[in-house]
Protein backbone atom coordinates (compact mmCIF):
# COMPACT_ATOMS: atom_id res chain seq x y z
CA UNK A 1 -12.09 -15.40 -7.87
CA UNK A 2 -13.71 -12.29 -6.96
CA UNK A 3 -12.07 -9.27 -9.54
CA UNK A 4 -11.21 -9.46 -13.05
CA UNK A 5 -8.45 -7.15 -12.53
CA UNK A 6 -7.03 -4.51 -10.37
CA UNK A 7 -8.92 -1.73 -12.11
CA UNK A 8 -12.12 -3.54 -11.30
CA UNK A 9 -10.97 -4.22 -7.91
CA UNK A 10 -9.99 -0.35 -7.26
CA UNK A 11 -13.64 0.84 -8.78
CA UNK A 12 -15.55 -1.58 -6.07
CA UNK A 13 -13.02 -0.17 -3.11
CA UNK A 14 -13.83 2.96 -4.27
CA UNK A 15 -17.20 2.89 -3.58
CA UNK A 16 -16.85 1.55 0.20
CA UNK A 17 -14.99 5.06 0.36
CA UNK A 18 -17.61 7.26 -0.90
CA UNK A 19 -17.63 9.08 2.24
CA UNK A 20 -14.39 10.54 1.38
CA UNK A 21 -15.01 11.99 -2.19
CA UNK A 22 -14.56 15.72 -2.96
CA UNK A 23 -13.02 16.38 0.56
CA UNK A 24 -9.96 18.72 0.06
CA UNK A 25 -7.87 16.98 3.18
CA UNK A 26 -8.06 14.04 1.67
CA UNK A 27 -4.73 12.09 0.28
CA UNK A 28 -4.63 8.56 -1.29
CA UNK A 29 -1.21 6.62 -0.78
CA UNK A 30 -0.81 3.91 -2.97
CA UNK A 31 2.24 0.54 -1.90
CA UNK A 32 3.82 -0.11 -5.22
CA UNK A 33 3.28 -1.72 -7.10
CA UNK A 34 0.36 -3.61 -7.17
CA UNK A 35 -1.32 -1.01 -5.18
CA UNK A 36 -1.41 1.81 -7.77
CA UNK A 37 -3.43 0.50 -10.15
CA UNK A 38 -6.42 0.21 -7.33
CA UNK A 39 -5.19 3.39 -6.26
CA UNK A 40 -5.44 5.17 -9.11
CA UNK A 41 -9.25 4.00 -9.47
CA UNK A 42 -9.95 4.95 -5.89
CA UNK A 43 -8.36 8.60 -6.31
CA UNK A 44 -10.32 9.09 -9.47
CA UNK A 45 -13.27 8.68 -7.98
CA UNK A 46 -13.21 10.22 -4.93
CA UNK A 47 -11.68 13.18 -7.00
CA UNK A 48 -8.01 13.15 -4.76
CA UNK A 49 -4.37 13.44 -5.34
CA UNK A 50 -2.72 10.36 -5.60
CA UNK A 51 1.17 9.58 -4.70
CA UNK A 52 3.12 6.56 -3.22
CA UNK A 53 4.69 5.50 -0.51
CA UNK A 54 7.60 2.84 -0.89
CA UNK A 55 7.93 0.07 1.74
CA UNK A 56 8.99 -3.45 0.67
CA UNK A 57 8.40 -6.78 2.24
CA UNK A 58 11.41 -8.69 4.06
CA UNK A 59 11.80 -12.24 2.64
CA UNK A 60 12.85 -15.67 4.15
CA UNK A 61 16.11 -16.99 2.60
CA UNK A 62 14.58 -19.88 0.52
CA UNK A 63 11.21 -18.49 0.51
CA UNK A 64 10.74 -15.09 -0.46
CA UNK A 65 7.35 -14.89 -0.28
CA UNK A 66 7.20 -15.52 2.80
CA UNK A 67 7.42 -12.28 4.50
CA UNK A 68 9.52 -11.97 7.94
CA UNK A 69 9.09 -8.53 8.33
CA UNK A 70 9.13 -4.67 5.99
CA UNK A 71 10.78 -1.88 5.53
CA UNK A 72 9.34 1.66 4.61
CA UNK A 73 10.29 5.36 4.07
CA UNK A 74 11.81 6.48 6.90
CA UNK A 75 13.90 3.82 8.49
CA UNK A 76 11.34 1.73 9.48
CA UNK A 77 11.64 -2.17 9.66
CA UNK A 78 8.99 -4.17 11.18
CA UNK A 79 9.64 -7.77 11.73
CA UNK A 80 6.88 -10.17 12.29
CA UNK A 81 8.70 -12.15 15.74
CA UNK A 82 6.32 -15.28 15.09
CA UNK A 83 7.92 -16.08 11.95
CA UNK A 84 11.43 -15.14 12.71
CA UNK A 85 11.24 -17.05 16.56
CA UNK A 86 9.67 -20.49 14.44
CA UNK A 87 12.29 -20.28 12.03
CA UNK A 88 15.01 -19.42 14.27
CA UNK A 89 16.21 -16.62 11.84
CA UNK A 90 19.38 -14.34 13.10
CA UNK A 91 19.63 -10.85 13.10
CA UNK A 92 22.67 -11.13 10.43
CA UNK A 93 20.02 -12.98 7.86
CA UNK A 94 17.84 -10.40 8.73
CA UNK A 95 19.79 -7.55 8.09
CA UNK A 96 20.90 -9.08 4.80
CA UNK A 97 17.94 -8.67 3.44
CA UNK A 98 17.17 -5.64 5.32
CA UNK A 99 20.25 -4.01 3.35
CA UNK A 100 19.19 -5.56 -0.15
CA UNK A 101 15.70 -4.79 0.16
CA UNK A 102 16.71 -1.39 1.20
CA UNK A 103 18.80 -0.26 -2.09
CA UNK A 104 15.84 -1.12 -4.20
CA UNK A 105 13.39 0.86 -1.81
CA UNK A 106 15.73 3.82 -2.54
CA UNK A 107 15.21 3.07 -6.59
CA UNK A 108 11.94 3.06 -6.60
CA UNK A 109 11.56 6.20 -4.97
CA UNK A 110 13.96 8.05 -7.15
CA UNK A 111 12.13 6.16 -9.67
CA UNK A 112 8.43 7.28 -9.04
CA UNK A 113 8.99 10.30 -6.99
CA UNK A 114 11.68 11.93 -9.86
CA UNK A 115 12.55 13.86 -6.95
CA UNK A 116 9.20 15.14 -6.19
CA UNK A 117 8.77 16.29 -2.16
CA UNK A 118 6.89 13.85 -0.19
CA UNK A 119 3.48 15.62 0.42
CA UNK A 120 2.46 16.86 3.72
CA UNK A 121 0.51 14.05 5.66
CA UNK A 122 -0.27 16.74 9.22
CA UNK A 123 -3.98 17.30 9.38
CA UNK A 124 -4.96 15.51 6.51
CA UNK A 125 -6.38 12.36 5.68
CA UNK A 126 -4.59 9.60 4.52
CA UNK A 127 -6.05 6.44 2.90
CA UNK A 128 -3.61 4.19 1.89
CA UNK A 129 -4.13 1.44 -0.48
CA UNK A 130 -2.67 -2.24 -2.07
CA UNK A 131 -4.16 -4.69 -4.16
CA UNK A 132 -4.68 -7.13 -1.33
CA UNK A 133 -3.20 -7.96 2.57
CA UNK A 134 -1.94 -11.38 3.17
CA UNK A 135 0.27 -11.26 6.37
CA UNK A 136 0.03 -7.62 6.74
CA UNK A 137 3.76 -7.40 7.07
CA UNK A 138 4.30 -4.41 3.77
CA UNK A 139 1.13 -2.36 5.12
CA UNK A 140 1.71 -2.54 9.27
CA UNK A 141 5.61 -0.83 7.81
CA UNK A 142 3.65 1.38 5.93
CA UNK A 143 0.91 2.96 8.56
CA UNK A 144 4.11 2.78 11.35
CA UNK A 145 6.42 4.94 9.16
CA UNK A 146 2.92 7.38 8.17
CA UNK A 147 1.79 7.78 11.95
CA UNK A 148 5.01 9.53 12.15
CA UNK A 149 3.91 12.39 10.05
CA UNK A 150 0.72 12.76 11.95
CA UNK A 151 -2.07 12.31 9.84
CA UNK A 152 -5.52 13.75 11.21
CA UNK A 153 -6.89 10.47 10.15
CA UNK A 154 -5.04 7.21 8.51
CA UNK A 155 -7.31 4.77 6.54
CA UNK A 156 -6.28 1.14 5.68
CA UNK A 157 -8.06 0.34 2.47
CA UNK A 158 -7.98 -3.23 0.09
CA UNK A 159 -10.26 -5.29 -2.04
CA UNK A 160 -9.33 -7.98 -0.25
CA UNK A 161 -7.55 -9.08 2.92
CA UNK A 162 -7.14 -12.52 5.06
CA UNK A 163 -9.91 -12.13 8.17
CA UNK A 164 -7.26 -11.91 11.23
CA UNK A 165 -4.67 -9.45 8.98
CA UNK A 166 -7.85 -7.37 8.45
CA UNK A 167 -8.92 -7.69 12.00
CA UNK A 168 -5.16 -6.84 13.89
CA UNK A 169 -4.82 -3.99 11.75
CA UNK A 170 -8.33 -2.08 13.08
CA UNK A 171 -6.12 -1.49 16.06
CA UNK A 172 -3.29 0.30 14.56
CA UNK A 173 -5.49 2.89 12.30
CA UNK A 174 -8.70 5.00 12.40
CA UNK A 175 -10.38 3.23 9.81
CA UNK A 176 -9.75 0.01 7.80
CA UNK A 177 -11.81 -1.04 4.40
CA UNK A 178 -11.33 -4.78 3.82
CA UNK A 179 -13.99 -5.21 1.42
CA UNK A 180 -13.78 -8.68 1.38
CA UNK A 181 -12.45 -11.28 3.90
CA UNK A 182 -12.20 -14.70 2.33
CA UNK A 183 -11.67 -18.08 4.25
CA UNK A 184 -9.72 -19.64 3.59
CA UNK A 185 -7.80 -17.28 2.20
CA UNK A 186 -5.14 -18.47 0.00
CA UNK A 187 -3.02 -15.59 -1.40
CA UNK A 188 -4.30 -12.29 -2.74
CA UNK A 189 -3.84 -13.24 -6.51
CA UNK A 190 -6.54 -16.03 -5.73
CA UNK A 191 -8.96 -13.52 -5.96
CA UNK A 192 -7.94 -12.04 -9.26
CA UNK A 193 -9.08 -13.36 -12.64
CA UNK A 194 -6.05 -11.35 -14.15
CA UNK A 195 -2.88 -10.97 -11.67
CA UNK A 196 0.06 -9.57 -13.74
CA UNK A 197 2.90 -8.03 -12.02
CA UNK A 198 2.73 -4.37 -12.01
CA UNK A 199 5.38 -2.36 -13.95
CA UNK A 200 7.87 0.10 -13.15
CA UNK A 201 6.39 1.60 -16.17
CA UNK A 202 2.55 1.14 -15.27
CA UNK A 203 3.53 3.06 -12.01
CA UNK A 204 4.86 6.13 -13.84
CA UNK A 205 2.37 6.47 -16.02
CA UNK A 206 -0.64 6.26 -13.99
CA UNK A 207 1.08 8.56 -11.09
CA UNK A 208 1.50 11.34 -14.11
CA UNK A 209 -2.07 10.52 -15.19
CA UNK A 210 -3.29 11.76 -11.86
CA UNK A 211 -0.68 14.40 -11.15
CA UNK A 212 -2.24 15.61 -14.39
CA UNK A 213 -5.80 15.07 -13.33
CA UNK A 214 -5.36 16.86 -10.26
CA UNK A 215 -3.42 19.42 -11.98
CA UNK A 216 -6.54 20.18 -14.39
CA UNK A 217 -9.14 20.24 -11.67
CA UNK A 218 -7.32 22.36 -9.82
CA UNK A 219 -7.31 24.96 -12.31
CA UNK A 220 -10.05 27.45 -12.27
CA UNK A 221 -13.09 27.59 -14.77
């Protein structure tokens, strides 16, 4: 195992992105939940605004880890055909779960947003961040559904990824920050001394931490 935690894991991503700190375009997007957590380290030191950006991962009947595609903000659903082709899975299963995973999308962003407007992605830059990439499924949802709002530049960034995730994403983004690339790679909990799941309530609190944060330093001497 590599991190103790996810806080650890967010203050050693944060400083492969010390090139962005103190930059006034710059926007850190956290996948919930896991991802906030390392977010909130990253936008703390790089002194940004932090906010989310919902997308959930499509499961296979029987094995819901197993992720046959995503959804995101938007209406965007990204299906990963290798999976779905090998286990012959039709588009009525698919949109099953498309349909379930879609009314809890919609409660977590009434849930974390409390009706908040999504921020303005044009011109700025965008790093998004999760605690870890395994088949890339959740994030590849998540930078389709952003390069919609035309970001001047969209940054991947994780503590830790699988090698070829890490490696088809470069192609799809300006920038991506796998800090570490283990093979084999397992899972991304494998690399986590301490792996809880991430709270509802964890997520609230740490997105009005840095709303408040941001708030303060915004304020003049």
């Amino acid at each position: 195992m590599l991190y103790k935690d996810r806080i650890a894991a967010g203050q050693f991503l944060a400083k492969e992105l010390a090139a962005y700190a103190n930059r006034p375009d710059v926007l850190v997007l956290a996948l919930p939940r896991g991802g906030v957590p390392v977010a909130f380290e990253v936008a703390k030191a790089l002194n940004a605004p932090l906010d989310v950006f919902v997308v959930r991962k499509l499961g296979v009947p029987d094995q819901p880890e197993l992720a046959m595609g995503a959804i995101a903000t938007g209406g965007v659903r990204v299906l990963n055909q290798d999976i779905v082709r090998s286990l012959r899975l039709s588009e009525t299963v698919i949109s099953q779960e498309e349909a379930k995973q879609r009314q809890e999308l919609e409660r977590r962003e009434r849930l974390y947003r409390d009706n908040r407007p999504f921020p303005v992605l044009r011109d700025r830059t965008v790093i998004v961040v999760d605690d870890g990439l395994a088949t890339g499924a959740t994030m590849r949802a998540a930078v389709m559904a952003l390069l919609t709002q035309q970001p001047a530049r969209l940054v991947v960034a994780v503590p830790v990824a699988a090698p070829e995730t890490c490696k088809e994403l470069e192609y799809e983004v300006d920038e991506i920050v796998c800090t570490v690339t283990p093979n084999p790679f397992y899972s991304v909990g494998v690399w986590y001394e301490n792996f809880p799941q991430t709270t509802d309530e964890e997520v609230r609190e740490l997105l009005a931490k840095a709303a408040q944060k941001n708030h303060e330093s915004a304020m003049p001497a």
